[in-house]
N, C-alpha and C. Protein backbone atom coordinates (compact mmCIF):
# COMPACT_ATOMS: atom_id res chain seq x y z
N UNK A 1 50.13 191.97 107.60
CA UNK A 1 50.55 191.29 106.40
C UNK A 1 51.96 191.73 106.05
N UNK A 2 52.98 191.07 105.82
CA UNK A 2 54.11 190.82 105.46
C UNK A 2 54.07 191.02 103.91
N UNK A 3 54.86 192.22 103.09
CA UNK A 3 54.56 192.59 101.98
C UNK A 3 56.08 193.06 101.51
N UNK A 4 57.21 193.34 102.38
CA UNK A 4 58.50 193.68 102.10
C UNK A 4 59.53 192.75 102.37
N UNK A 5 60.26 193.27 102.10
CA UNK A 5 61.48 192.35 101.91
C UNK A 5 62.00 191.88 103.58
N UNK A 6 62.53 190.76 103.73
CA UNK A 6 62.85 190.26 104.66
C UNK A 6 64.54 190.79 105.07
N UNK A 7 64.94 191.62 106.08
CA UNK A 7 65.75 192.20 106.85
C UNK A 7 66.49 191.08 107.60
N UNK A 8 67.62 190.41 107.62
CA UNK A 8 67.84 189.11 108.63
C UNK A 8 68.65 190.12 110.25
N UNK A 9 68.39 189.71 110.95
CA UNK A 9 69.77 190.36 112.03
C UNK A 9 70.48 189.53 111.81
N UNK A 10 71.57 190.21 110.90
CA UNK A 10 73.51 189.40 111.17
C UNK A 10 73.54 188.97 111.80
N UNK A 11 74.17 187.51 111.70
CA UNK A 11 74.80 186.66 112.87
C UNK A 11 74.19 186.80 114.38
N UNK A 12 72.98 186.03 113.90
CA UNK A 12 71.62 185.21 115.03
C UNK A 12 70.93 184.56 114.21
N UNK A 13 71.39 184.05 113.25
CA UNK A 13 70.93 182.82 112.53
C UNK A 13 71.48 181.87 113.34
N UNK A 14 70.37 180.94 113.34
CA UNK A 14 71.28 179.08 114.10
C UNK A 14 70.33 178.00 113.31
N UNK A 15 70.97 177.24 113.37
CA UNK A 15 70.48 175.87 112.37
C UNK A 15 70.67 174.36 113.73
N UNK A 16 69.39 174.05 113.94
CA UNK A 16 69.10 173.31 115.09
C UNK A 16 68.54 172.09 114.53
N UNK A 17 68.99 171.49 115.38
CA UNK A 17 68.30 169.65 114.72
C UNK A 17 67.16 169.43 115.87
N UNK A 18 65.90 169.43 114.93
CA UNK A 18 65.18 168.86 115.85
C UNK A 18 64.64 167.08 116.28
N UNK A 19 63.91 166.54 116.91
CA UNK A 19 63.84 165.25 116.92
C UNK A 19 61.83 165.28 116.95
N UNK A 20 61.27 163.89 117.65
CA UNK A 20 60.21 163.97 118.01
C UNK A 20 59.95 164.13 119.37
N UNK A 21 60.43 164.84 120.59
CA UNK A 21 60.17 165.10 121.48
C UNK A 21 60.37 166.79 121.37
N UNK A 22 59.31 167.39 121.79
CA UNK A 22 59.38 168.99 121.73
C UNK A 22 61.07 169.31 122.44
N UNK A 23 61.54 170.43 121.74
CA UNK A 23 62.54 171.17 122.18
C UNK A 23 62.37 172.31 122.05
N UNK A 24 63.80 173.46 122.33
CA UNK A 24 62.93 174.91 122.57
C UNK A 24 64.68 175.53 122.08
N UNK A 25 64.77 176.66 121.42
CA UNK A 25 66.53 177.45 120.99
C UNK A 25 66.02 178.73 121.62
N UNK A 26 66.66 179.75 122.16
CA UNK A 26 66.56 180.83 122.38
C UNK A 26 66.81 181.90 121.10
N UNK A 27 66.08 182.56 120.72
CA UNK A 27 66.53 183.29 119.57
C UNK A 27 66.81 184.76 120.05
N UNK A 28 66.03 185.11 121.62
CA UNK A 28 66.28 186.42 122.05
C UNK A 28 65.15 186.99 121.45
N UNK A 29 64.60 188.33 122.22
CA UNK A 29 63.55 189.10 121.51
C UNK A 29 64.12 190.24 120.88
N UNK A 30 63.17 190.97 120.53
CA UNK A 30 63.26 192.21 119.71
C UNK A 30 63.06 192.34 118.47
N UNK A 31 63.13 191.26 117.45
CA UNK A 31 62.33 191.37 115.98
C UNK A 31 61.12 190.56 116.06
N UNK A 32 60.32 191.59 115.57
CA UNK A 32 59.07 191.09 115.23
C UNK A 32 59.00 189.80 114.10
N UNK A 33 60.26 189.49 113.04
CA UNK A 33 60.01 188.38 112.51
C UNK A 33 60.62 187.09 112.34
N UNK A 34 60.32 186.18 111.90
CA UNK A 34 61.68 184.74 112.18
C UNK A 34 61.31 184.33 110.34
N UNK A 35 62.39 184.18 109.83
CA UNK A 35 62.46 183.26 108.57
C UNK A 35 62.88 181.56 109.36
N UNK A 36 62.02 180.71 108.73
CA UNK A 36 62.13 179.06 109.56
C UNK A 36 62.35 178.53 108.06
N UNK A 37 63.24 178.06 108.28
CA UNK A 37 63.24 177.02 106.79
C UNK A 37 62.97 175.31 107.47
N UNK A 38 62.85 174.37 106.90
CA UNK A 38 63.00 172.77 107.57
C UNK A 38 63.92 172.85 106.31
N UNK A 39 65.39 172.46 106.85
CA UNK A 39 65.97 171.72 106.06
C UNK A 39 66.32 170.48 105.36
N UNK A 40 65.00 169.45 105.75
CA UNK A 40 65.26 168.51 105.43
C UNK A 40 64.06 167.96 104.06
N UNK A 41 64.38 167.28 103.58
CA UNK A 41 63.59 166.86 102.43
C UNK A 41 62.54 165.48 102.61
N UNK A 42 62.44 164.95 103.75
CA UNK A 42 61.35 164.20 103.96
C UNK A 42 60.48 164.45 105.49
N UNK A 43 60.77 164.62 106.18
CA UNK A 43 59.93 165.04 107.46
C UNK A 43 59.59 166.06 107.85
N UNK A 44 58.38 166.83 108.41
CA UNK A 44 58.26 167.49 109.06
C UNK A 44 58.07 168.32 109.89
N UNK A 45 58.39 169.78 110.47
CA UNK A 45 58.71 169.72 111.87
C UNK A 45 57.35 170.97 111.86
N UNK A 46 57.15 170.98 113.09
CA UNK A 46 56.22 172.16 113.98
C UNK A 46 56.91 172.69 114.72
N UNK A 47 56.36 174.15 115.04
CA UNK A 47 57.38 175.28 115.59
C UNK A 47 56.48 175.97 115.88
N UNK A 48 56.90 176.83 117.22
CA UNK A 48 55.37 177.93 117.85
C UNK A 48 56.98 178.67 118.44
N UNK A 49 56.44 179.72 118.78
CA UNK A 49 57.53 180.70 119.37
C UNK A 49 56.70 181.21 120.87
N UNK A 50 57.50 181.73 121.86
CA UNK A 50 56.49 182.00 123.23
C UNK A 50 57.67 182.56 123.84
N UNK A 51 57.49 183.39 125.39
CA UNK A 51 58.27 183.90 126.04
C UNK A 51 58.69 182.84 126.97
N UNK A 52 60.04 182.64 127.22
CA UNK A 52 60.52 181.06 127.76
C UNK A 52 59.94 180.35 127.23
N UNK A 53 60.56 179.14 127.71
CA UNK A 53 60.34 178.02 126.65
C UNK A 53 58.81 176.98 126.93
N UNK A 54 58.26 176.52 126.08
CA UNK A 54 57.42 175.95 125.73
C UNK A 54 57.28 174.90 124.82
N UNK A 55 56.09 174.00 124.67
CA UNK A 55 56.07 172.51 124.02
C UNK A 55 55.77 172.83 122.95
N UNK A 56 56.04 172.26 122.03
CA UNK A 56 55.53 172.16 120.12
C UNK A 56 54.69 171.35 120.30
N UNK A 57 53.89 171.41 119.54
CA UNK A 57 53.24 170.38 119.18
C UNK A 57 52.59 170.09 117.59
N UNK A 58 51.68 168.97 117.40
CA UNK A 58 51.27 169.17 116.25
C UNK A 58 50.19 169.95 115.87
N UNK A 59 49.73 170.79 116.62
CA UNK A 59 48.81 171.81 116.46
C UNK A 59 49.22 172.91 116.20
N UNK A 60 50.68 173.41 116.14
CA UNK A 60 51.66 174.64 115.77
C UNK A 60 51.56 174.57 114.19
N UNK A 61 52.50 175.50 113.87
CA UNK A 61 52.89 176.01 112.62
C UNK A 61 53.37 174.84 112.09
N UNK A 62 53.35 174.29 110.90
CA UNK A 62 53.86 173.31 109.93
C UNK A 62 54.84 173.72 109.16
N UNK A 63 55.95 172.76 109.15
CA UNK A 63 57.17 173.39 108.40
C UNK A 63 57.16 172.21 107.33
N UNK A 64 56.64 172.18 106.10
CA UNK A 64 56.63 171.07 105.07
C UNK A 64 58.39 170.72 104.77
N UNK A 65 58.54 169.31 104.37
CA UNK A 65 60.10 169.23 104.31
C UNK A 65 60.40 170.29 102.75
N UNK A 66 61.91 170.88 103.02
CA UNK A 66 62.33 171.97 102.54
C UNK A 66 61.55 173.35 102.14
N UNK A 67 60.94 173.20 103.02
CA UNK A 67 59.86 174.45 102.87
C UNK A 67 60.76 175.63 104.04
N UNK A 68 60.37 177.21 103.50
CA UNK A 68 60.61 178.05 104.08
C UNK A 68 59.57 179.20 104.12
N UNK A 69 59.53 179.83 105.26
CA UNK A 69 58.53 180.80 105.19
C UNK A 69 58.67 181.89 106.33
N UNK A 70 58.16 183.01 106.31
CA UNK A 70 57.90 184.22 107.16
C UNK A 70 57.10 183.92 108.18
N UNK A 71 57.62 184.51 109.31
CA UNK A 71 56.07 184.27 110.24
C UNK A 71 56.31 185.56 111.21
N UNK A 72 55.10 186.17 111.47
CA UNK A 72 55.33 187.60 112.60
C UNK A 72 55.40 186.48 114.08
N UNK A 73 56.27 187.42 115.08
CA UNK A 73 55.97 187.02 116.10
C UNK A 73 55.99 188.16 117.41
N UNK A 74 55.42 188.24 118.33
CA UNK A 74 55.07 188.85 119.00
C UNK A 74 56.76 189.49 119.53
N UNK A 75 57.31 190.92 119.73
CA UNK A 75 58.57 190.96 119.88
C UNK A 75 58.88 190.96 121.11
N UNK A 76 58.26 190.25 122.71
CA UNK A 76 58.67 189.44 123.71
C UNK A 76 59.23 188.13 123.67
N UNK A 77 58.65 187.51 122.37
CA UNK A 77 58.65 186.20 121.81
C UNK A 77 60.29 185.73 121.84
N UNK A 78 60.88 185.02 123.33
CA UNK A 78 62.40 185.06 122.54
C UNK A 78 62.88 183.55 122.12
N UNK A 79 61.89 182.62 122.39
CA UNK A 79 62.30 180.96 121.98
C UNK A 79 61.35 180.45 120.90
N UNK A 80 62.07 179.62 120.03
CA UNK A 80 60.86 178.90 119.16
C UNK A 80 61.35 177.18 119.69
N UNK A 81 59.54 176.68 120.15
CA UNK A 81 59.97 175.29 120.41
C UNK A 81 59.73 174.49 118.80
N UNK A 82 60.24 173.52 118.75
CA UNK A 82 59.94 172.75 117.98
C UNK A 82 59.74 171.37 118.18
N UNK A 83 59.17 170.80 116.82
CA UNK A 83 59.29 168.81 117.05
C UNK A 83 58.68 168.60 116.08
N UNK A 84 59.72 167.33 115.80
CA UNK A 84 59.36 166.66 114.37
C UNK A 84 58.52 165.73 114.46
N UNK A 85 57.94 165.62 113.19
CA UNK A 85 56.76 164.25 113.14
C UNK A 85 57.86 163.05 113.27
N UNK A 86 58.68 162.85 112.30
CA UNK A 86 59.69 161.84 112.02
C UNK A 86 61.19 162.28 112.31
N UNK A 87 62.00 161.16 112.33
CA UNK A 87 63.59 161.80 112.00
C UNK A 87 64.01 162.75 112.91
N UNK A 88 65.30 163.28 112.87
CA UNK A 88 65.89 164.47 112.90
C UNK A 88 66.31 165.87 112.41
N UNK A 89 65.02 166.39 111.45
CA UNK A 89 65.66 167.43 110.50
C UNK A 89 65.75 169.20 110.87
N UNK A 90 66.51 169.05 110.47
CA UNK A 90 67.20 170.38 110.46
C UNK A 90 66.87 171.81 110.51
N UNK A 91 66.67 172.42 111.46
CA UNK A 91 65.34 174.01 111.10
C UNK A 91 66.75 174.75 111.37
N UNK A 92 66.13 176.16 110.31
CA UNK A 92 66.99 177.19 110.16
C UNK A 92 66.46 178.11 110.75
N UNK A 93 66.73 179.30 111.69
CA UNK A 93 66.32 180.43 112.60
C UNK A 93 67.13 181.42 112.22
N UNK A 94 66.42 182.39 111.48
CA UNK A 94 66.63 183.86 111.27
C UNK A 94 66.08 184.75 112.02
N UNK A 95 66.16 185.46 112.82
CA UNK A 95 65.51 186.18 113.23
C UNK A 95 65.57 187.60 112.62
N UNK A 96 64.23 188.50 111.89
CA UNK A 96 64.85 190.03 111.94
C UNK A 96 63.63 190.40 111.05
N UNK A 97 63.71 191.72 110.48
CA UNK A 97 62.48 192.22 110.46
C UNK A 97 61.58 192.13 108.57
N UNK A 98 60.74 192.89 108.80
CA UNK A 98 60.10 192.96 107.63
C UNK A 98 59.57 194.03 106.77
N UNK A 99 59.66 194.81 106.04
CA UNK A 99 59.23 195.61 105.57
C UNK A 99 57.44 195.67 104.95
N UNK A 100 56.83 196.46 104.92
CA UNK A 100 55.62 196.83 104.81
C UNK A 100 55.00 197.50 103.57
């Protein structure tokens, strides 16, 4: 459980447009956590994280439009795929840690 404050690693943030065909960003491993925002205000996207890259689907994590949230991920974990229901919107990738 995630109970502290969110730690970002400086500059390894990236802001990626996703579509409806799965895609995949490299974020690199070593933090156990990712802040995902969907930046967009009507569609939205699914996101799973895995070692190399892999398919999203709609059975992944749900990113509600402008919603943001914490998620642990395994720290081999170095890509998050994604894919949108609709549109093109916008996911934000923080990668870095969490306090306890």
């Amino acid at each position: 459980m995630i109970i502290g404050p969110f730690m970002p690693r400086y500059g390894a943030g990236q802001t990626v447009a996703t579509s409806t065909s799965s895609g995949s960003t490299t974020i690199g491993a070593g933090n156990k956590v990712l802040r995902l925002q969907n930046l967009d205000g009507t569609n939205i996207i699914y996101v799973r994280t895995s070692q190399g890259a892999s398919t999203a689907t709609t059975a992944d994590i749900l990113l509600r439009p402008n919603q943001g949230i914490l998620i642990q991920k395994d720290m081999d974990h170095d890509t998050v795929s994604h894919i949108a229901a609709a549109g093109t919107p916008n996911l934000r990738i923080e990668p870095g840690e969490a306090g306890v």
